[in-house]
N, C-alpha and C. Protein backbone atom coordinates (compact mmCIF):
# COMPACT_ATOMS: atom_id res chain seq x y z
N UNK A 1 -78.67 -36.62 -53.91
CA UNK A 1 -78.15 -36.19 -52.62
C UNK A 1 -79.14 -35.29 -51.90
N UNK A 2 -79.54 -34.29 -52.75
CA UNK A 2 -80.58 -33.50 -52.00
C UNK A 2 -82.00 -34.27 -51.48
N UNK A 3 -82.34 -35.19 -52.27
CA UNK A 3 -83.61 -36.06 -51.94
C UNK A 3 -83.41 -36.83 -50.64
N UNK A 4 -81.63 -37.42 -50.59
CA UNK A 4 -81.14 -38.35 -49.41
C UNK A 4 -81.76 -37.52 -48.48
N UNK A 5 -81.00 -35.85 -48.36
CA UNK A 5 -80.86 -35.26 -47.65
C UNK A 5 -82.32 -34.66 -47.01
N UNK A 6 -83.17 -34.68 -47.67
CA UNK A 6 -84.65 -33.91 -47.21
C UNK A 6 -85.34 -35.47 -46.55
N UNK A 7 -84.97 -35.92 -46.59
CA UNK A 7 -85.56 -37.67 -46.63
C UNK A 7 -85.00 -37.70 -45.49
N UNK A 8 -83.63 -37.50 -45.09
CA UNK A 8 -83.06 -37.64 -43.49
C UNK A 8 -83.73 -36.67 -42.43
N UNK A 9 -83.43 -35.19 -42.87
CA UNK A 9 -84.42 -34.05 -42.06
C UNK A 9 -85.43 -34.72 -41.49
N UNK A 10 -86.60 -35.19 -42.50
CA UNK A 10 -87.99 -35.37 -42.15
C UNK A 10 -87.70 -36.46 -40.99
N UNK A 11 -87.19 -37.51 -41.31
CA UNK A 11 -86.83 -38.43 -40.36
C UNK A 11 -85.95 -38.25 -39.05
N UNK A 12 -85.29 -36.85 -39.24
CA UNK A 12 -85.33 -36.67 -37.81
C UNK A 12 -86.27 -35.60 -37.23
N UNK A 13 -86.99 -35.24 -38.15
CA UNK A 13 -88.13 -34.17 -37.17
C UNK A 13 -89.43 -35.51 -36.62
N UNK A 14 -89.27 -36.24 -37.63
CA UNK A 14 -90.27 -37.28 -36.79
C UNK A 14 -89.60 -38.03 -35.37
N UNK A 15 -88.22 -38.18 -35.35
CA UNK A 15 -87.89 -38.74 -34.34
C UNK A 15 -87.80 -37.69 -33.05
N UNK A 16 -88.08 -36.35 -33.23
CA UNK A 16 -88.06 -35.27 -32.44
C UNK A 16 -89.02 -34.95 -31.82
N UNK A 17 -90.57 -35.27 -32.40
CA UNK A 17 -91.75 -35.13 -32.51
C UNK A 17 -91.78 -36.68 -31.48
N UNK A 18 -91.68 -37.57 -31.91
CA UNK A 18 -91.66 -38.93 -31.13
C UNK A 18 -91.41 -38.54 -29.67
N UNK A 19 -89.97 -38.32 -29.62
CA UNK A 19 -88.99 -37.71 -28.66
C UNK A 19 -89.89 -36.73 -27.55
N UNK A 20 -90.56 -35.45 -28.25
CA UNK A 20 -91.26 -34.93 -27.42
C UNK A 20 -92.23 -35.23 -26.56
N UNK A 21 -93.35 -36.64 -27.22
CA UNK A 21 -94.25 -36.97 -27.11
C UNK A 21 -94.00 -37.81 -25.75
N UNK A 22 -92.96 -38.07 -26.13
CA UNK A 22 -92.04 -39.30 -24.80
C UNK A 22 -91.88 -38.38 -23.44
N UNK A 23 -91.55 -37.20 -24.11
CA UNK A 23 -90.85 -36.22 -22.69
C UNK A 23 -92.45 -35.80 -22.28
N UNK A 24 -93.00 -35.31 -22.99
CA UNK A 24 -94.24 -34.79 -22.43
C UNK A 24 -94.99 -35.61 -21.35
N UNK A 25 -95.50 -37.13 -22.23
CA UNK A 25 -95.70 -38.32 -21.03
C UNK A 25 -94.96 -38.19 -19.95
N UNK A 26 -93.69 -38.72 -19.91
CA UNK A 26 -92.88 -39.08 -18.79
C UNK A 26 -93.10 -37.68 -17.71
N UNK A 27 -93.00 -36.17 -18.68
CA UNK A 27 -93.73 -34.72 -17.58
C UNK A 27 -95.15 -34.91 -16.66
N UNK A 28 -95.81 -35.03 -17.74
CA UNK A 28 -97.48 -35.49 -17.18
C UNK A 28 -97.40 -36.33 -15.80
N UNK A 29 -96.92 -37.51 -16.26
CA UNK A 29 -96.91 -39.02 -15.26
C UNK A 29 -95.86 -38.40 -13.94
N UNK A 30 -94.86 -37.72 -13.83
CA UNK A 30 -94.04 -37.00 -12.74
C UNK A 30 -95.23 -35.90 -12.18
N UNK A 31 -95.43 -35.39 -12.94
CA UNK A 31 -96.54 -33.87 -12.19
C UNK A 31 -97.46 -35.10 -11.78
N UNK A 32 -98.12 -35.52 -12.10
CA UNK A 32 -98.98 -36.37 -11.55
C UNK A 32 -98.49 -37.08 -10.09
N UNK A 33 -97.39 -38.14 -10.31
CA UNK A 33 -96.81 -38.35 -8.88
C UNK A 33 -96.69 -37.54 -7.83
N UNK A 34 -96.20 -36.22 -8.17
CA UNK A 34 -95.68 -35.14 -7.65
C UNK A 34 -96.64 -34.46 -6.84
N UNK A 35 -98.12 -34.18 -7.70
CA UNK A 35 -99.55 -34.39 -6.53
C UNK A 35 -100.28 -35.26 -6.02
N UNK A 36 -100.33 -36.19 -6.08
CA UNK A 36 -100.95 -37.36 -5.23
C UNK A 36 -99.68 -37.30 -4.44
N UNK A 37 -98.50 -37.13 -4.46
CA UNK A 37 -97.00 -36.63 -3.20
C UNK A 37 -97.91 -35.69 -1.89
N UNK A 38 -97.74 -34.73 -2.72
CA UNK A 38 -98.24 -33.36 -2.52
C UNK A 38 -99.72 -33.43 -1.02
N UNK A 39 -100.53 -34.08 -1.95
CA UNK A 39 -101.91 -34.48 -1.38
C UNK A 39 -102.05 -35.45 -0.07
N UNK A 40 -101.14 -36.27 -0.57
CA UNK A 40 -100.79 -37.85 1.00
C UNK A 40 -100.30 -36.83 2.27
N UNK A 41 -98.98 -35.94 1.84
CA UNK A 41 -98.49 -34.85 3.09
C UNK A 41 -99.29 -34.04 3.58
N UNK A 42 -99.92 -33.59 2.38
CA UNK A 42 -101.34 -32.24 3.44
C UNK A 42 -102.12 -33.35 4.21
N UNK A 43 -102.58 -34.75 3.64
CA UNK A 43 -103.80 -35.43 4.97
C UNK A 43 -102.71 -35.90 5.90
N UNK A 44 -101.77 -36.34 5.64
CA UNK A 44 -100.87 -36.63 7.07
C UNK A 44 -100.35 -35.65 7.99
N UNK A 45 -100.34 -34.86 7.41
CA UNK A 45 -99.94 -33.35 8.18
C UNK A 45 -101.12 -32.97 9.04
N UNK A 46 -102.47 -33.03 8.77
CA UNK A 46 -103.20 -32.06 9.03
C UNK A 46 -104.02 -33.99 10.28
N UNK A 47 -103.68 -35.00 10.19
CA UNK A 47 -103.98 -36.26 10.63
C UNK A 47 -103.89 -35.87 12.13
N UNK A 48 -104.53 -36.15 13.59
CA UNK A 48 -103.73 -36.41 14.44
C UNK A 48 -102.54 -37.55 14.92
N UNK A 49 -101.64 -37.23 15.54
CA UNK A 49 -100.80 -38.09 15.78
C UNK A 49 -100.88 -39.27 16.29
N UNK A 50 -100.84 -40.70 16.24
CA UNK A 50 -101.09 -41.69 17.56
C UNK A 50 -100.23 -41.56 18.57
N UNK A 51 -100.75 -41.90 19.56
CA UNK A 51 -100.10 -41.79 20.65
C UNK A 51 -99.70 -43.41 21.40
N UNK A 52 -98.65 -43.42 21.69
CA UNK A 52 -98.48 -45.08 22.39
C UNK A 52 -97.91 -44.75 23.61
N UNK A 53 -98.53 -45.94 24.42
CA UNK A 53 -97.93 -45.96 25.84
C UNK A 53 -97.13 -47.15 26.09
N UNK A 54 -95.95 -47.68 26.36
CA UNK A 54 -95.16 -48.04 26.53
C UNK A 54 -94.68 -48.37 27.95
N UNK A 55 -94.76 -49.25 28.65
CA UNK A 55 -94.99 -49.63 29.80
C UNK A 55 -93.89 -50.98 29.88
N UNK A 56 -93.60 -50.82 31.04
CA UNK A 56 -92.69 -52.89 31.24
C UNK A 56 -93.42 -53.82 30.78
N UNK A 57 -94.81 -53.62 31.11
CA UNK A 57 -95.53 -54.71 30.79
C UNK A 57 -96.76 -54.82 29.77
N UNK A 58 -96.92 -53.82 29.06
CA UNK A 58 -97.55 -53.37 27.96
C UNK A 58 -97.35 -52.10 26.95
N UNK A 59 -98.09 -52.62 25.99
CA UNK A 59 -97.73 -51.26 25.16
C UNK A 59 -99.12 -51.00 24.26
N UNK A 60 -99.73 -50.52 24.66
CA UNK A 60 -100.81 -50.01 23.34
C UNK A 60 -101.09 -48.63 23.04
N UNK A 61 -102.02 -48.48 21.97
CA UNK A 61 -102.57 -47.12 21.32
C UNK A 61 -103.39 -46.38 22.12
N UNK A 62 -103.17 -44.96 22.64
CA UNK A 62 -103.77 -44.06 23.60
C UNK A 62 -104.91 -43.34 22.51
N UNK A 63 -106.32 -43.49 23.18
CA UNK A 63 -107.45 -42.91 22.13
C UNK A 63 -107.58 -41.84 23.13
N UNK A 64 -107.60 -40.42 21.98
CA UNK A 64 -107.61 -39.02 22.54
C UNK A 64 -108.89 -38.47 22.48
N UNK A 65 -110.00 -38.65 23.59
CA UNK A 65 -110.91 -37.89 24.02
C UNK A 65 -111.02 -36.85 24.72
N UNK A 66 -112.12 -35.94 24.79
CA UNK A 66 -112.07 -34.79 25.27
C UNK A 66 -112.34 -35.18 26.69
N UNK A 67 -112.08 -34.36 27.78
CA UNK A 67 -112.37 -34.30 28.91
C UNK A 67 -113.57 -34.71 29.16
N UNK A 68 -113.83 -35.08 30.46
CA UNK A 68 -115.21 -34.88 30.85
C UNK A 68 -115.00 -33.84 31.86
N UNK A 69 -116.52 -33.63 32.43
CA UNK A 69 -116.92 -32.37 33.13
C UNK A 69 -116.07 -32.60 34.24
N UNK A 70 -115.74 -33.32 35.29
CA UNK A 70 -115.11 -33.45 36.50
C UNK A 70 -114.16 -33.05 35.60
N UNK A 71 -112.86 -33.90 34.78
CA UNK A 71 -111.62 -33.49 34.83
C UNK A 71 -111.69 -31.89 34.32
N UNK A 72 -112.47 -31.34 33.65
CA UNK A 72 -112.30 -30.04 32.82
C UNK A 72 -112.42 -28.94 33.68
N UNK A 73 -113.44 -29.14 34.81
CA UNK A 73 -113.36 -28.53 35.99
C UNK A 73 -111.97 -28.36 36.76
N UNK A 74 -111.43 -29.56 36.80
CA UNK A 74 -110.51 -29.69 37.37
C UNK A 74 -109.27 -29.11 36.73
N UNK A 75 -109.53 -28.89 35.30
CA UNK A 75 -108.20 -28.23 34.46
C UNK A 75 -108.90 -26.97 34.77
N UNK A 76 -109.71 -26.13 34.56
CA UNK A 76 -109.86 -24.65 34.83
C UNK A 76 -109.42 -24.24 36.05
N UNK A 77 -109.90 -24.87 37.24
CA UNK A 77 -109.24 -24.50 38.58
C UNK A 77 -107.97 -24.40 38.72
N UNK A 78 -107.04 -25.69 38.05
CA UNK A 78 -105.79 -25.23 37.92
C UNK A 78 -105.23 -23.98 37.37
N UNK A 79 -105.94 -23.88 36.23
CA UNK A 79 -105.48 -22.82 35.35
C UNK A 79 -105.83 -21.51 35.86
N UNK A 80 -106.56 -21.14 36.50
CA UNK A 80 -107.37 -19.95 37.24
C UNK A 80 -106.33 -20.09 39.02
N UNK A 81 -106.04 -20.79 39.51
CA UNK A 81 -105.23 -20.84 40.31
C UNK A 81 -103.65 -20.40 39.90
N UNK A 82 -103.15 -21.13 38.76
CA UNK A 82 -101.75 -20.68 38.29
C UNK A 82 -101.89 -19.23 37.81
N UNK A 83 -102.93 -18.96 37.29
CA UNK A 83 -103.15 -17.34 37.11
C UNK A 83 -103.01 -16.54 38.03
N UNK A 84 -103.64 -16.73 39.10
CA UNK A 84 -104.08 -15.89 39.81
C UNK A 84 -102.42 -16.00 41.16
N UNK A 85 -101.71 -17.02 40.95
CA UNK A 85 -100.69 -17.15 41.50
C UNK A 85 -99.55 -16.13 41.06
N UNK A 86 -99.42 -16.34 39.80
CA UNK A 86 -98.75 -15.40 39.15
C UNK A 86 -98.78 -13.60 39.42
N UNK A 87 -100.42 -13.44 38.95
CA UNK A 87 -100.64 -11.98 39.52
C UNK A 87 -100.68 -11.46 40.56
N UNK A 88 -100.57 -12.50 41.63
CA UNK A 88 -100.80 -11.76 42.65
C UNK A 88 -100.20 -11.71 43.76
N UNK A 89 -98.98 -12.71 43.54
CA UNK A 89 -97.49 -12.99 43.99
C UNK A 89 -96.44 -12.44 43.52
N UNK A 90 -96.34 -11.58 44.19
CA UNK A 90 -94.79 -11.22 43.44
C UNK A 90 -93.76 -10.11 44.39
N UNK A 91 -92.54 -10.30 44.19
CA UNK A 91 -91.89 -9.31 44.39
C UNK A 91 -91.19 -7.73 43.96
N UNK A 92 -90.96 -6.59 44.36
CA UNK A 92 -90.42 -5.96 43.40
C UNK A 92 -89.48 -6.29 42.33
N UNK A 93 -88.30 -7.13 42.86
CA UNK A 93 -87.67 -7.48 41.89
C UNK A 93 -88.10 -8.39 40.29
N UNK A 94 -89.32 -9.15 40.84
CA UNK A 94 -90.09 -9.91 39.92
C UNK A 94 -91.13 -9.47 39.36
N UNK A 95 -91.77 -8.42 39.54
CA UNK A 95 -93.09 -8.03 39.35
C UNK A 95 -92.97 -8.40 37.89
N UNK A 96 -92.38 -8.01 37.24
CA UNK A 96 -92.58 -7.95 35.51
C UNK A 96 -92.83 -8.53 35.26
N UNK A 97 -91.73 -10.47 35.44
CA UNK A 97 -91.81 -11.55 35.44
C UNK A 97 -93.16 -12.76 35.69
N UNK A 98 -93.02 -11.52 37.18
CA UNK A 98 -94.69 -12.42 37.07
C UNK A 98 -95.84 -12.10 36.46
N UNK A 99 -96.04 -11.18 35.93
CA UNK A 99 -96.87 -10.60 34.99
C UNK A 99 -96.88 -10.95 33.84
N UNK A 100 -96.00 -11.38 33.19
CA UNK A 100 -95.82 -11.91 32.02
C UNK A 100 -96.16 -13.29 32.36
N UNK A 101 -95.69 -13.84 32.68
CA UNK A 101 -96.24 -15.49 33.33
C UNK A 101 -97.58 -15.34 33.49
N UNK A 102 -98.37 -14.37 34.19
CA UNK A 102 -99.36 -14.14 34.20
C UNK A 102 -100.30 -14.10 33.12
N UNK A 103 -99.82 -13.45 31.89
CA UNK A 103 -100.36 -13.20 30.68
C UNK A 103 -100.68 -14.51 29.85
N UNK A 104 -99.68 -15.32 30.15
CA UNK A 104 -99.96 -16.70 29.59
C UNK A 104 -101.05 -17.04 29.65
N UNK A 105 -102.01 -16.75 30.44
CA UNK A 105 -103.28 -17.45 30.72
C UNK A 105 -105.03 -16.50 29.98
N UNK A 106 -103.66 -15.75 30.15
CA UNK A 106 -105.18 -14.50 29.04
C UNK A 106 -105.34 -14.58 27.81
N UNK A 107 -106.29 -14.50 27.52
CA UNK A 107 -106.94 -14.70 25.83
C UNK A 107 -105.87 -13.60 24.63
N UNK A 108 -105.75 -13.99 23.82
CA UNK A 108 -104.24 -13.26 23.30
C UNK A 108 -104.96 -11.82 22.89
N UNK A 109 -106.15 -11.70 22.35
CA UNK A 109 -106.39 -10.29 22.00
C UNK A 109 -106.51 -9.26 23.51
N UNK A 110 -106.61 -9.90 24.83
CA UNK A 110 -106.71 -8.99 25.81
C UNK A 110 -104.89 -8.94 26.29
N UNK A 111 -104.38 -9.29 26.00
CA UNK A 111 -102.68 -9.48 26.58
C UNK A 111 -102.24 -8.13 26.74
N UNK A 112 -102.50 -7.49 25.46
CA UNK A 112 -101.57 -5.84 25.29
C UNK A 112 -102.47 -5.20 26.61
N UNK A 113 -103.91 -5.25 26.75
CA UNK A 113 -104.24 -4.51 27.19
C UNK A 113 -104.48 -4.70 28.48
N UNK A 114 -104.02 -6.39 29.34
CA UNK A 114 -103.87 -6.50 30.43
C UNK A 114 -102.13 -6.26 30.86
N UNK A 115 -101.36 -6.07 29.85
CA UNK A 115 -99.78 -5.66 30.00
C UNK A 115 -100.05 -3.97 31.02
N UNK A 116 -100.49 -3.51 29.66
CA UNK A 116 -101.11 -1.85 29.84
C UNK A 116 -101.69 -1.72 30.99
N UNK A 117 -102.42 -2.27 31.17
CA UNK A 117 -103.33 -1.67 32.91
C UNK A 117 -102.73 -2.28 33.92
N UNK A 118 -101.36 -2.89 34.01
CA UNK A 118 -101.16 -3.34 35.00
C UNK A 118 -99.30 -2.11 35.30
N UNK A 119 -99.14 -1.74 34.28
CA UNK A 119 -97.74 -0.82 34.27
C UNK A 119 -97.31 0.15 35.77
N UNK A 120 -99.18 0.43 35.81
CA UNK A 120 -99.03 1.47 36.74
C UNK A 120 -98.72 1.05 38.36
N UNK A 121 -99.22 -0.39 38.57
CA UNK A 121 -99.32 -1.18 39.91
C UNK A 121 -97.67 -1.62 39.99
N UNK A 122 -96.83 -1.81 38.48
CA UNK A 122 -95.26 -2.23 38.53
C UNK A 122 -94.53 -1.32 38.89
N UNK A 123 -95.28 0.15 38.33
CA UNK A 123 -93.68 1.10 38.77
C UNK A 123 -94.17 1.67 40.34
N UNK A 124 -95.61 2.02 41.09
CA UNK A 124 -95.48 1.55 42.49
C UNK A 124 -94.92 0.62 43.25
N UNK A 125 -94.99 -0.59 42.87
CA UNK A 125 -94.26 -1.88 43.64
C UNK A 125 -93.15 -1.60 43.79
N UNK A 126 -92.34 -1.04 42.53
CA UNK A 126 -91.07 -0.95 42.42
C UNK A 126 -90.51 0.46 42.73
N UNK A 127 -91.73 1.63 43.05
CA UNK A 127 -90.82 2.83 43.85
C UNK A 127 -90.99 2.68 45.34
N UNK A 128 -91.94 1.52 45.54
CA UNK A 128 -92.35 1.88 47.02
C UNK A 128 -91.45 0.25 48.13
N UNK A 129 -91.18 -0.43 46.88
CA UNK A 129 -89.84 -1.65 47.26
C UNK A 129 -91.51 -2.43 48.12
N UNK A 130 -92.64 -2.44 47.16
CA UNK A 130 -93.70 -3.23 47.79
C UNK A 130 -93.80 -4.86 47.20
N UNK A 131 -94.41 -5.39 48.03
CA UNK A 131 -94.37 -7.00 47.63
C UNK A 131 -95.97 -7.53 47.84
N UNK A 132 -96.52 -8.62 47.16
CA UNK A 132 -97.83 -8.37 47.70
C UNK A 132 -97.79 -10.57 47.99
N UNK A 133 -98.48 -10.81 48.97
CA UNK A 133 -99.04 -12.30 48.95
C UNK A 133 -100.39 -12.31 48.44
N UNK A 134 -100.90 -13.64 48.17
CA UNK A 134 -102.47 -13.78 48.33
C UNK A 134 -102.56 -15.13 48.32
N UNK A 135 -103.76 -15.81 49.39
CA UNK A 135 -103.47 -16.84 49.68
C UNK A 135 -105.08 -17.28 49.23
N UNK A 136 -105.01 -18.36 48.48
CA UNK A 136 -107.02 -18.74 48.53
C UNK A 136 -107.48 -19.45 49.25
N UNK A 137 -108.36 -19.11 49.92
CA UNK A 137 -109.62 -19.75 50.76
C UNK A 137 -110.49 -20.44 50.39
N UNK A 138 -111.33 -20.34 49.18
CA UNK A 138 -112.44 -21.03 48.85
C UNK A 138 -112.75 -20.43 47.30
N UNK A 139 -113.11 -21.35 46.65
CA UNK A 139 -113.27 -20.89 45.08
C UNK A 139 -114.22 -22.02 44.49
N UNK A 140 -115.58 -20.73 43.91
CA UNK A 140 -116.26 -21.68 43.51
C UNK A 140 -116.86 -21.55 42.07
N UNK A 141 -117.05 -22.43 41.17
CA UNK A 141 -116.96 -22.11 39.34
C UNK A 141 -118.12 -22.56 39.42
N UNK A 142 -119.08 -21.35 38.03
CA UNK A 142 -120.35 -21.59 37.49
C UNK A 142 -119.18 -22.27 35.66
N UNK A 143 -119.31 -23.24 35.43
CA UNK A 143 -119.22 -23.30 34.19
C UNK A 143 -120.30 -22.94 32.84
N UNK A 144 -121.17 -23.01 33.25
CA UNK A 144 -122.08 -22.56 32.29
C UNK A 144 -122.01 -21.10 31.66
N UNK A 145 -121.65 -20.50 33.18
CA UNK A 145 -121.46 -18.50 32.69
C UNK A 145 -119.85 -18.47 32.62
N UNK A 146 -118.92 -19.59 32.83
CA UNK A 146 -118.03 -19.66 32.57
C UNK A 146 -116.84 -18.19 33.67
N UNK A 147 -117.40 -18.68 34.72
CA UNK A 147 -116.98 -17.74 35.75
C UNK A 147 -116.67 -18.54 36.94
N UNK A 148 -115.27 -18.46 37.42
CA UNK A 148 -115.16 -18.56 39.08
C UNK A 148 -114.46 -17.00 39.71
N UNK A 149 -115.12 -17.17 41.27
CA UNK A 149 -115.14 -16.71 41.69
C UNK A 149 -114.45 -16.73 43.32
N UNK A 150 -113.12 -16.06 43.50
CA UNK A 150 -112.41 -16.70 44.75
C UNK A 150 -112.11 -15.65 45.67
N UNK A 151 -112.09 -16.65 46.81
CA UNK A 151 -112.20 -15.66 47.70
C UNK A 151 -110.69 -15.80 48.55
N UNK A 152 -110.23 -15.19 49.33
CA UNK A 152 -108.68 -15.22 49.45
C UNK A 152 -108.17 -14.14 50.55
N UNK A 153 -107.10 -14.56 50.67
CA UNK A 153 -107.04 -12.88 51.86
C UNK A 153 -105.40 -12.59 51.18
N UNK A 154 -105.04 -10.91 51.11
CA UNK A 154 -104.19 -10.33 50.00
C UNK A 154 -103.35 -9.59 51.35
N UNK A 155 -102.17 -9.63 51.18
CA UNK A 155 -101.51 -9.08 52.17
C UNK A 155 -100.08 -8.71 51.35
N UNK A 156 -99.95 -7.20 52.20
CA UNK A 156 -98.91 -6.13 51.15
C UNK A 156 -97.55 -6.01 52.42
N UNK A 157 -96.64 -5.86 51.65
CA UNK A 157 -95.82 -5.63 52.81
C UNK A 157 -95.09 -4.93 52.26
N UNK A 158 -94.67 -3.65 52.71
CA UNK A 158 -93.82 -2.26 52.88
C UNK A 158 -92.75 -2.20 53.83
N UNK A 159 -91.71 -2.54 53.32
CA UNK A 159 -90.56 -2.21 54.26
C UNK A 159 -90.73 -2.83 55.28
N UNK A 160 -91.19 -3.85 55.89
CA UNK A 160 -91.58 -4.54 56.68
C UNK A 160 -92.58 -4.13 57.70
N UNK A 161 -93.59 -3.52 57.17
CA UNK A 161 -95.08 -3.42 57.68
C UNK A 161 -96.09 -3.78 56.58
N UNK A 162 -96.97 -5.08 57.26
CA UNK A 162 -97.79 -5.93 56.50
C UNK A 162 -99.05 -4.96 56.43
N UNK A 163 -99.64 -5.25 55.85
CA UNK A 163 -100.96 -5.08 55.91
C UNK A 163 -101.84 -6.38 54.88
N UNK A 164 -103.15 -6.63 55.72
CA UNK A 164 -103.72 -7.20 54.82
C UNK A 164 -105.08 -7.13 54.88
N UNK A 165 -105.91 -7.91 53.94
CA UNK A 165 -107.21 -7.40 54.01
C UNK A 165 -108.16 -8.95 53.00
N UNK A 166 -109.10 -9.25 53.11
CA UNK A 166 -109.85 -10.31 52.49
C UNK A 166 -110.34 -9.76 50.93
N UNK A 167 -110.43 -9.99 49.87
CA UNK A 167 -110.94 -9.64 49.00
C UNK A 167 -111.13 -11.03 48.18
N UNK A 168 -112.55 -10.75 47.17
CA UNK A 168 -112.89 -11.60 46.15
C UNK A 168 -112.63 -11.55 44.69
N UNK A 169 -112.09 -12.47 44.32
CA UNK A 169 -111.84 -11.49 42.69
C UNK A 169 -112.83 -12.77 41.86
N UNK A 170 -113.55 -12.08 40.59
CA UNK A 170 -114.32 -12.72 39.88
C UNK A 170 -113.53 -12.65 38.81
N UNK A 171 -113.28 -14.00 38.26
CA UNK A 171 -112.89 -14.60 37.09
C UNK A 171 -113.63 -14.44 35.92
N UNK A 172 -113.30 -14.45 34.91
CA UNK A 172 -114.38 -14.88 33.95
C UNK A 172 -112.95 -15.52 32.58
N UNK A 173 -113.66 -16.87 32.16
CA UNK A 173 -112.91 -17.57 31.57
C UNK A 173 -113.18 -18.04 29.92
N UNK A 174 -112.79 -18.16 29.16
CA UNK A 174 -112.90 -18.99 27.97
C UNK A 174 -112.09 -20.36 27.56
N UNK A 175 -112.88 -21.27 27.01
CA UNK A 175 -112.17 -22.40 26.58
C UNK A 175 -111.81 -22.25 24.89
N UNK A 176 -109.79 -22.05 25.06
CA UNK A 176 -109.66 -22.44 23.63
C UNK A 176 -108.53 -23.02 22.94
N UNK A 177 -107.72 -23.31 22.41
CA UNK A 177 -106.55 -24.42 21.96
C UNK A 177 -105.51 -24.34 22.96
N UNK A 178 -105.55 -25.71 23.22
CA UNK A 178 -104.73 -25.58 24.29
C UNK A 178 -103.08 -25.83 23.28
N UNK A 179 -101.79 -25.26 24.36
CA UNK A 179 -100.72 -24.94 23.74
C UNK A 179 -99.67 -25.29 24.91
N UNK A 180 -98.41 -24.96 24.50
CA UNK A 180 -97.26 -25.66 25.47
C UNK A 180 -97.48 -24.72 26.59
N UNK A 181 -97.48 -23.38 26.48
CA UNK A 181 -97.27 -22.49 27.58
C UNK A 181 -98.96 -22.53 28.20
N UNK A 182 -99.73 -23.16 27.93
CA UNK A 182 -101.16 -22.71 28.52
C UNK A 182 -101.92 -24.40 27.95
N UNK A 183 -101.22 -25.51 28.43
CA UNK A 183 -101.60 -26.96 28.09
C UNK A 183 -103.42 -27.37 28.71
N UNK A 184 -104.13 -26.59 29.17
CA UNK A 184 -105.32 -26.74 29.76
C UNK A 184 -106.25 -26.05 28.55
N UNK A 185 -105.95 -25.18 27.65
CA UNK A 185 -106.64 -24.43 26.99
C UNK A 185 -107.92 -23.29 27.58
N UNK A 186 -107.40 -23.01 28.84
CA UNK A 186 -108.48 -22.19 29.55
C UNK A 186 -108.05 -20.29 29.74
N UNK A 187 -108.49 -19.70 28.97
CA UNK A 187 -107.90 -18.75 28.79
C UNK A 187 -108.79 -17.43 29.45
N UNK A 188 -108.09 -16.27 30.40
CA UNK A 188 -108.81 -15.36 31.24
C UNK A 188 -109.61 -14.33 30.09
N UNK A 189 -110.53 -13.87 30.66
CA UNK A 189 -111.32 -12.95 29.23
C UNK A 189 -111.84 -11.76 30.52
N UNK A 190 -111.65 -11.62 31.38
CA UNK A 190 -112.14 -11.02 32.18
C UNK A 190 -111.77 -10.61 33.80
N UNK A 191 -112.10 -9.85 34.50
CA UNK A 191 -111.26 -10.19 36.01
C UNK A 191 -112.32 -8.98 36.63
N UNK A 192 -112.35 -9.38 37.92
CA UNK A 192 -112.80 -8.14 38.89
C UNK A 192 -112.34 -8.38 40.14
N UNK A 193 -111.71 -7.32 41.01
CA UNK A 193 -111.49 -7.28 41.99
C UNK A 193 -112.49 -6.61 42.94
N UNK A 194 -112.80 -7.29 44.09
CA UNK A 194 -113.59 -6.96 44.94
C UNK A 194 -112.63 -6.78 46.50
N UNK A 195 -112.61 -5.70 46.84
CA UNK A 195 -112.09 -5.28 48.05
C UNK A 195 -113.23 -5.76 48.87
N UNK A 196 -113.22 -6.66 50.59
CA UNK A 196 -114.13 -6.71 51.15
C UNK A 196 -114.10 -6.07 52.78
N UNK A 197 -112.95 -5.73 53.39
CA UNK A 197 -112.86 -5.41 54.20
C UNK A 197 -111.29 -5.23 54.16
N UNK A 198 -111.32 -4.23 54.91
CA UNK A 198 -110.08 -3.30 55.24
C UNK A 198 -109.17 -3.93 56.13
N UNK A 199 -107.50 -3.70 56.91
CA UNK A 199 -107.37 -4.64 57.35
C UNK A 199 -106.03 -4.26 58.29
N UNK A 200 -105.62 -5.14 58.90
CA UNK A 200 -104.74 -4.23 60.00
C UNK A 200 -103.16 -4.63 59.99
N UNK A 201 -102.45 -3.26 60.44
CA UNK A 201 -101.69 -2.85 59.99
C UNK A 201 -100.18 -3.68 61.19
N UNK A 202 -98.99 -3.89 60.69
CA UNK A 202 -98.13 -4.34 61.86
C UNK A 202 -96.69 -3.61 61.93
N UNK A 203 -95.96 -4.43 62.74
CA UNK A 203 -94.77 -3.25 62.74
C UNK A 203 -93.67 -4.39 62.25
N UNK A 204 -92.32 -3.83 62.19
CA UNK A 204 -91.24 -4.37 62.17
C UNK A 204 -91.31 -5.69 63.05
């Protein structure tokens, strides 16, 4: 009985040992699936998307190239125009609003500090119930120094006495990922205002 009995043991530590050898494989061969899983999602993830166009009368695959110089020109001007719309339009009641809209277009490490220098021009607007227009005239971009430069006439109105006056403001721009709120990728890195002449005053 005892011999049966040591004779069965062994025969089930071998079938345990078997058993393991089975689980271990079948572990291995899963971890294995589990990264080549793993690996297919990071290159599809990181893949660009195709794009299809879909039409009544056709449908094919949209190939995503970069701009050329005309259209890219043509996206900075926008983007330097919606900027400069923002800042320099506004009402008391909106000033904030548009300032923040405004910010959209600035490079994210200058944001805090174009928030900051502009605080002091919000709580005037808003003790003096001031509103400002600006309308552009002519605007012309060096892309190479990555600067336009526009020229415009800025008119303030106080309680209903305008004043206005011509000034130039110099841009200075960077190109970088473009995003939902800023889809051109043209981002402000810079600004100067140029006062050019003084300007006259009206009544009620």
């Amino acid at each position: 009985m005892l011999r049966n009995a040591q004779r069965t043991w062994f025969e089930v530590w071998g079938n345990e040992t078997a058993q393991n050898r089975i689980l271990k494989g079948l572990l291995t061969f899963l971890l294995a699936i589990v990264a080549l899983q793993s690996v297919a999602l990071v290159v599809l993830s990181i893949r660009k998307p195709a794009l299809i166009a879909v039409t009544p009368t056709d449908t094919r695959f949209l190939a995503v190239t970069p701009p050329n110089q005309e259209l890219l020109e043509s996206e900075v001007k926008r983007a330097i125009t919606g900027y400069l719309k923002a800042h320099y339009n506004w009402e008391p009641s909106n000033i904030d609003a548009s300032f923040k809209e405004a910010a959209k277009y600035v490079d994210s490490s200058f944001v805090k500090a174009f928030l900051s220098a502009n605080q002091e021009q919000i709580r005037i607007a808003k003790e003096k119930k001031l509103s400002q227009r600006f309308f552009v005239a002519q605007m012309s971009m060096d892309m190479s120094k990555k600067r336009v430069v526009v020229e415009g006439e800025r008119i303030l109105l106080v309680e209903g006495l305008r004043a206005a006056n011509s000034i130039t403001v110099e841009v200075q721009f960077d190109l970088g990922t473009r995003s939902i709120e800023n889809p051109e990728g043209v981002f402000i890195v810079g600004e100067n205002l140029i006062s050019k002449t003084s300007s006259e005053g009206g009544g009620r």
